[in-house]
Protein backbone atom coordinates (compact mmCIF):
# COMPACT_ATOMS: atom_id res chain seq x y z
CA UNK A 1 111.99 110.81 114.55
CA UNK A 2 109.34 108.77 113.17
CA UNK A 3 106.79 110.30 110.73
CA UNK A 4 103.29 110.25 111.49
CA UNK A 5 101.84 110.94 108.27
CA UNK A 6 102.79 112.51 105.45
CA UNK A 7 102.09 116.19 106.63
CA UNK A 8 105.17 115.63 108.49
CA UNK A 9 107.61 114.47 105.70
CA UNK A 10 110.61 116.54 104.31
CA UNK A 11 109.91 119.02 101.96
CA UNK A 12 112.28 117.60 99.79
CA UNK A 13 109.81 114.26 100.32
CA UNK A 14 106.54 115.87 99.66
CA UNK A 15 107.96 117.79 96.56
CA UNK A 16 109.04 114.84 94.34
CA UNK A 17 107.37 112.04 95.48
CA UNK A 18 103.75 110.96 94.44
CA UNK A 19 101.52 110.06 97.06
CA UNK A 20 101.82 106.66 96.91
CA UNK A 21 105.43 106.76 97.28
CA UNK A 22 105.57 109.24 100.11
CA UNK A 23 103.33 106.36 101.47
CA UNK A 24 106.16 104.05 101.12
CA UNK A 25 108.92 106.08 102.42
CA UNK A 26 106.98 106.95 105.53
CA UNK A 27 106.44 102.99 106.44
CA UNK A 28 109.79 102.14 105.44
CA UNK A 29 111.39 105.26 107.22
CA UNK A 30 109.04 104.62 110.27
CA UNK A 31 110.20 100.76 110.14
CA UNK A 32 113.64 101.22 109.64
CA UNK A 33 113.64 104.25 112.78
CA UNK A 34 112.44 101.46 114.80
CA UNK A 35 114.61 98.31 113.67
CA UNK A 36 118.11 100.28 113.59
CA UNK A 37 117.73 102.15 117.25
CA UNK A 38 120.67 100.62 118.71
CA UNK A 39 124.12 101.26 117.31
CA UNK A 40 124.91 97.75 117.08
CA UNK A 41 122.61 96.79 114.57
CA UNK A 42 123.97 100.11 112.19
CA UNK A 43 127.09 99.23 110.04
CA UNK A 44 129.81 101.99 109.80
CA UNK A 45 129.16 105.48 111.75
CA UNK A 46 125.75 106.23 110.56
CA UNK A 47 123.43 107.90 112.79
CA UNK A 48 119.91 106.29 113.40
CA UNK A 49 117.86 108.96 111.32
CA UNK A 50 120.56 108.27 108.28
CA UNK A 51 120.33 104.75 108.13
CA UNK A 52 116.15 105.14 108.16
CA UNK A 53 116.47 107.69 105.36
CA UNK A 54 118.87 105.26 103.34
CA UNK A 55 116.50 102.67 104.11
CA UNK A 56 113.23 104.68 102.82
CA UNK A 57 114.90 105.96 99.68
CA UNK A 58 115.90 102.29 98.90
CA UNK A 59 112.14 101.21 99.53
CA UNK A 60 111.32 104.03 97.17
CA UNK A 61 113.36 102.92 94.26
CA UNK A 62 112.14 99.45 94.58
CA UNK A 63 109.02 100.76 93.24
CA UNK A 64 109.67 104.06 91.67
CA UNK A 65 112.48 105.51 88.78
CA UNK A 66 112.96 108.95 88.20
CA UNK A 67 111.99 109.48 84.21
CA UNK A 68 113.54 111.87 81.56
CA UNK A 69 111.79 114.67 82.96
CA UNK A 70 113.24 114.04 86.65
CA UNK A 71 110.00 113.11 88.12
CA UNK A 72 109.37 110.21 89.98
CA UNK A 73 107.19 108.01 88.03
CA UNK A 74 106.13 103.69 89.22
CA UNK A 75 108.30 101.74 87.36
């Protein structure tokens, strides 16, 4: 299910993540829920919602690194 705004995110999302990230995870999630919907375009087994939360976390780290202190911090 797509994420309207960031309100909506997983707590686990909200918790960790700055703002600008949780930005970036909701487009990319949001994008990816859209792009994968058919099962053909998944590799392996994956569900839909897996494949959109692989592909948000990816986005994530493009931009973001968790530091010594285990917060997520822009790179």
């Amino acid at each position: 299910m797509p994420y309207e705004n960031k309100q909506d995110l997983p707590v686990a999302v909200k918790n960790n993540l700055p703002s600008h990230a949780q930005d970036i995870f909701k487009e990319a999630f949001n994008s990816a829920w859209d792009e994968y919907k058919d099962k053909e375009d998944r590799r392996g087994n994956d569900s839909r919602e897996e494949v959109a939360f692989k592909v948000a976390w990816a986005a994530v780290k493009e931009k973001y690194h968790k530091n010594a202190d285990d917060k997520w911090v822009k790179k």
